[in-house]
C-alpha atoms as a PDB file:
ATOM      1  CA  UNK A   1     126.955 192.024 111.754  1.00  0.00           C
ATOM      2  CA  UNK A   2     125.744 191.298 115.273  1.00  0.00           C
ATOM      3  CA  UNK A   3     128.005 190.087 118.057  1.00  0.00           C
ATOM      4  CA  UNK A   4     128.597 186.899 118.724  1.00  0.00           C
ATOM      5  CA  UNK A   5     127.418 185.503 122.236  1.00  0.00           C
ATOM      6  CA  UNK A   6     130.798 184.047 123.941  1.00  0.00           C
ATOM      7  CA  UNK A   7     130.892 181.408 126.222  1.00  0.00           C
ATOM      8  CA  UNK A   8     134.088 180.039 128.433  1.00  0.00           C
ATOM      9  CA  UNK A   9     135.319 176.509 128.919  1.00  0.00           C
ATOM     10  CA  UNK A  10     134.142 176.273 132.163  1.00  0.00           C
ATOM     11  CA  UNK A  11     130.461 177.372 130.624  1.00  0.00           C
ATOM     12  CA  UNK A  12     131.134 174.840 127.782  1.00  0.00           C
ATOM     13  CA  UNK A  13     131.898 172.026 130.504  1.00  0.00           C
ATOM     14  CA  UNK A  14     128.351 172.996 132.212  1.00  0.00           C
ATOM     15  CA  UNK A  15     126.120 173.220 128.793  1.00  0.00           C
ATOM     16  CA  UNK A  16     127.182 169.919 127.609  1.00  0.00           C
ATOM     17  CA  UNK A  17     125.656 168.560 130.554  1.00  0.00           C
ATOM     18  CA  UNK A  18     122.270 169.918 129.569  1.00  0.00           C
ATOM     19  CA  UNK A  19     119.444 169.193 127.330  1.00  0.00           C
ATOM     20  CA  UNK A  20     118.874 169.860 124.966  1.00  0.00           C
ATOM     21  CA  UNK A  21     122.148 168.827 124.029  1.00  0.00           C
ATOM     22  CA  UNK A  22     124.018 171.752 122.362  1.00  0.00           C
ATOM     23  CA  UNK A  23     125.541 170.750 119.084  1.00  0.00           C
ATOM     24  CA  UNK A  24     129.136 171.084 119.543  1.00  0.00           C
ATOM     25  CA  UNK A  25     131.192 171.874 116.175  1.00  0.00           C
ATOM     26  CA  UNK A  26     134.742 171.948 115.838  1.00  0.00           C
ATOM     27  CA  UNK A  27     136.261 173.980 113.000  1.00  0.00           C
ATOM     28  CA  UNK A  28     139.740 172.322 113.119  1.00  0.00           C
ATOM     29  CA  UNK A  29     141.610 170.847 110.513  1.00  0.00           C
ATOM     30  CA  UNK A  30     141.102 166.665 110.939  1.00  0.00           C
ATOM     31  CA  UNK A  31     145.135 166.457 111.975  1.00  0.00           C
ATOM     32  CA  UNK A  32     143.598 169.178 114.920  1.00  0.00           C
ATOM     33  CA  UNK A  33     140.357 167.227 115.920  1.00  0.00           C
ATOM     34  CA  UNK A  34     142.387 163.493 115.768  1.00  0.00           C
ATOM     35  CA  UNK A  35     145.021 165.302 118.553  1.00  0.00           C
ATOM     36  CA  UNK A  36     142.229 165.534 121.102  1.00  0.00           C
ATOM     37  CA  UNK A  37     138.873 167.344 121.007  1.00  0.00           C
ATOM     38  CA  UNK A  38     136.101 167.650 123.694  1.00  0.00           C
ATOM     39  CA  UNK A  39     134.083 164.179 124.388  1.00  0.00           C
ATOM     40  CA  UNK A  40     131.027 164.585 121.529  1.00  0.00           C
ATOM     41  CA  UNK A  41     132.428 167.361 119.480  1.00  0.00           C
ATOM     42  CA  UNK A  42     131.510 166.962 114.955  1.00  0.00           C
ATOM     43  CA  UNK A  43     134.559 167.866 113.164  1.00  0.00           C
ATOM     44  CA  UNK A  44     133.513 170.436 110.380  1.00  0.00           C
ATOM     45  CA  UNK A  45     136.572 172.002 109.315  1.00  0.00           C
ATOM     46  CA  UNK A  46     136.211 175.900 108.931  1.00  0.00           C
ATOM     47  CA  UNK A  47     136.737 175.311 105.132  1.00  0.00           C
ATOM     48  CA  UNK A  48     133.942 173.055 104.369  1.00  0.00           C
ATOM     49  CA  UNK A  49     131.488 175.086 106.445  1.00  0.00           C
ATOM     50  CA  UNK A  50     129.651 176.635 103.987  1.00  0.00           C
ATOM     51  CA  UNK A  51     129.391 173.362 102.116  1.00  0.00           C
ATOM     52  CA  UNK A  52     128.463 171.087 104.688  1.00  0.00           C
ATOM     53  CA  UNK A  53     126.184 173.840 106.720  1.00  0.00           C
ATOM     54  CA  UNK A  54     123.108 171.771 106.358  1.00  0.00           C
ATOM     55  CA  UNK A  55     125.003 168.833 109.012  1.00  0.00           C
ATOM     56  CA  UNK A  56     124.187 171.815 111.518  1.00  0.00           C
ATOM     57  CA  UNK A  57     121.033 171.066 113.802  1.00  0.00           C
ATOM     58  CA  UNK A  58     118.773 174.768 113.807  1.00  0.00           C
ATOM     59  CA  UNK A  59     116.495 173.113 116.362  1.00  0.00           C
ATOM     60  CA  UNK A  60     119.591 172.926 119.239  1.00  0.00           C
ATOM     61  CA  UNK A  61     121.769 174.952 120.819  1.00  0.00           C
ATOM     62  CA  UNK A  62     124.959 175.068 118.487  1.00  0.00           C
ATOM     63  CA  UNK A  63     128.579 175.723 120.252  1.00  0.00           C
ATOM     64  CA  UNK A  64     131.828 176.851 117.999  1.00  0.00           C
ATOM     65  CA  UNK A  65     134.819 175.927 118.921  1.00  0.00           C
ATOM     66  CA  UNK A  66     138.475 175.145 117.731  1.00  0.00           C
ATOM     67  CA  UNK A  67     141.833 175.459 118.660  1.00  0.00           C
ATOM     68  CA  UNK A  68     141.671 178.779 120.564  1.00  0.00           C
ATOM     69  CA  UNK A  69     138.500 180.667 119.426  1.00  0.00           C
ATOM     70  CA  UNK A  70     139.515 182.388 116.257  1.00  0.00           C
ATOM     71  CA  UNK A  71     138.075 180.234 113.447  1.00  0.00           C
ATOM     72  CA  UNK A  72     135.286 179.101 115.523  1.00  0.00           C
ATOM     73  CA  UNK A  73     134.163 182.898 115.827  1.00  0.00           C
ATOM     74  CA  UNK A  74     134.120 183.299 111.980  1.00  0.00           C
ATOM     75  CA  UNK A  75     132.515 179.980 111.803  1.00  0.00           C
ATOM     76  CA  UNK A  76     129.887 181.311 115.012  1.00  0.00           C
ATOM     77  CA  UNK A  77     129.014 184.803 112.727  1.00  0.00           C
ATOM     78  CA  UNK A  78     128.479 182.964 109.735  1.00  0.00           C
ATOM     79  CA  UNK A  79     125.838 180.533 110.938  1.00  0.00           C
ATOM     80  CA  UNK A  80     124.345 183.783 112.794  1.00  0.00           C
ATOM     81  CA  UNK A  81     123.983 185.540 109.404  1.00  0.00           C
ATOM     82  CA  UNK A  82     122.507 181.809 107.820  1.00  0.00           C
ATOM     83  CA  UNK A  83     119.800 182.910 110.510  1.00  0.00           C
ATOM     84  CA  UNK A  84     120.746 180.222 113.395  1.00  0.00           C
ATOM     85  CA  UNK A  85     118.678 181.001 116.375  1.00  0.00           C
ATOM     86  CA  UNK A  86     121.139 180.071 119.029  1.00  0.00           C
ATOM     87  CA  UNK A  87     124.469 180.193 118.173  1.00  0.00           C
ATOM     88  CA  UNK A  88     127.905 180.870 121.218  1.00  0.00           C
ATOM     89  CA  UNK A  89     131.496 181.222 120.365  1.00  0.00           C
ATOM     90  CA  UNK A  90     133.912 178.982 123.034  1.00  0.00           C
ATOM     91  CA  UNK A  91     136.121 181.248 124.102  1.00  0.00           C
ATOM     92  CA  UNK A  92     139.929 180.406 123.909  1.00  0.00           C
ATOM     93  CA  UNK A  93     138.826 176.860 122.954  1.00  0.00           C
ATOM     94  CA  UNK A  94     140.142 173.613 122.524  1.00  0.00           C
ATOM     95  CA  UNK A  95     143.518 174.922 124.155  1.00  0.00           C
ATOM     96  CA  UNK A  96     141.544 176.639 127.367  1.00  0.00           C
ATOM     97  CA  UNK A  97     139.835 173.129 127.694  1.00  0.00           C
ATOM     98  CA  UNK A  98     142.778 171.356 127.762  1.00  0.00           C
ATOM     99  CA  UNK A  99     144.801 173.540 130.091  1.00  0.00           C
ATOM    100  CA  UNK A 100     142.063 172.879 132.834  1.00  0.00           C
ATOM    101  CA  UNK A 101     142.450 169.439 132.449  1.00  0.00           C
ATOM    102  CA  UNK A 102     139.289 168.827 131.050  1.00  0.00           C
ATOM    103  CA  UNK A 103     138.984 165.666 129.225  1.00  0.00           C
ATOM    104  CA  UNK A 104     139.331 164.897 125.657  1.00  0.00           C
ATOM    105  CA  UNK A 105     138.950 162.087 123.156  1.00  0.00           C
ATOM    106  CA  UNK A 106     141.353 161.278 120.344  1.00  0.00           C
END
C-alpha cells in the first residue's frame, strides 16, 4: 500500500482557505464530531466509510481527519486504494487543531 501524504494543522488551517475547496471528512464517532470539529468538516464515522464512500467528492481535494490522526489514516489509505486522486492524512487532528486555538463548531 502506498503512503499516505500527511498534512499538519497549521497546513489544514491554510488549505481550507483555498479552492478548490478540499473536502474535509471527519471519521469520529457523532458524540466526537457534536464536541467540536473544524468549521465545514462532514461527519463520516470510520465505520460507515465503506458504506457511505460514494458521499466522497473524487473531483476535490479530500482531507482525513479525526480525533488525533489514527482513524483518519486508515480512513486516508482506504480511499487511496478506492483510487482517490488526491487524498492527505491531518496529522494529530482534531486535538492538534484545538490545542492551537483554532476554531471549532459544535
Amino acid at each position: 500500500m502506498a503512503a499516505v501524504p500527511v498534512i499538519d494543522v497549521k497546513q489544514l488551517r491554510q488549505r481550507l482557505e483555498e479552492e478548490p475547496k478540499p473536502f474535509l471528512l471527519d471519521v469520529r464517532e457523532p458524540w466526537e464530531y457534536a464536541a467540536g470539529h473544524v468549521p465545514g468538516a462532514c461527519l463520516i464515522p470510520l465505520g460507515e466509510l465503506e458504506q457511505r464512500v460514494s458521499e466522497v467528492p473524487r473531483d476535490r481535494p479530500v482531507l482525513a481527519i479525526c480525533h488525533s490522526g489514527q482513524r483518519s489514516l486508515a480512513a486516508a489509505g482506504y480511499l487511496l486504494q478506492l483510487g482517490y486522486p488526491r487524498v492527505e492524512n491531518v496529522e494529530g487532528g482534531t486535538a492538534a487543531w484545538i490545542e492551537r486555538g483554532y476554531p471549532v463548531d459544535t
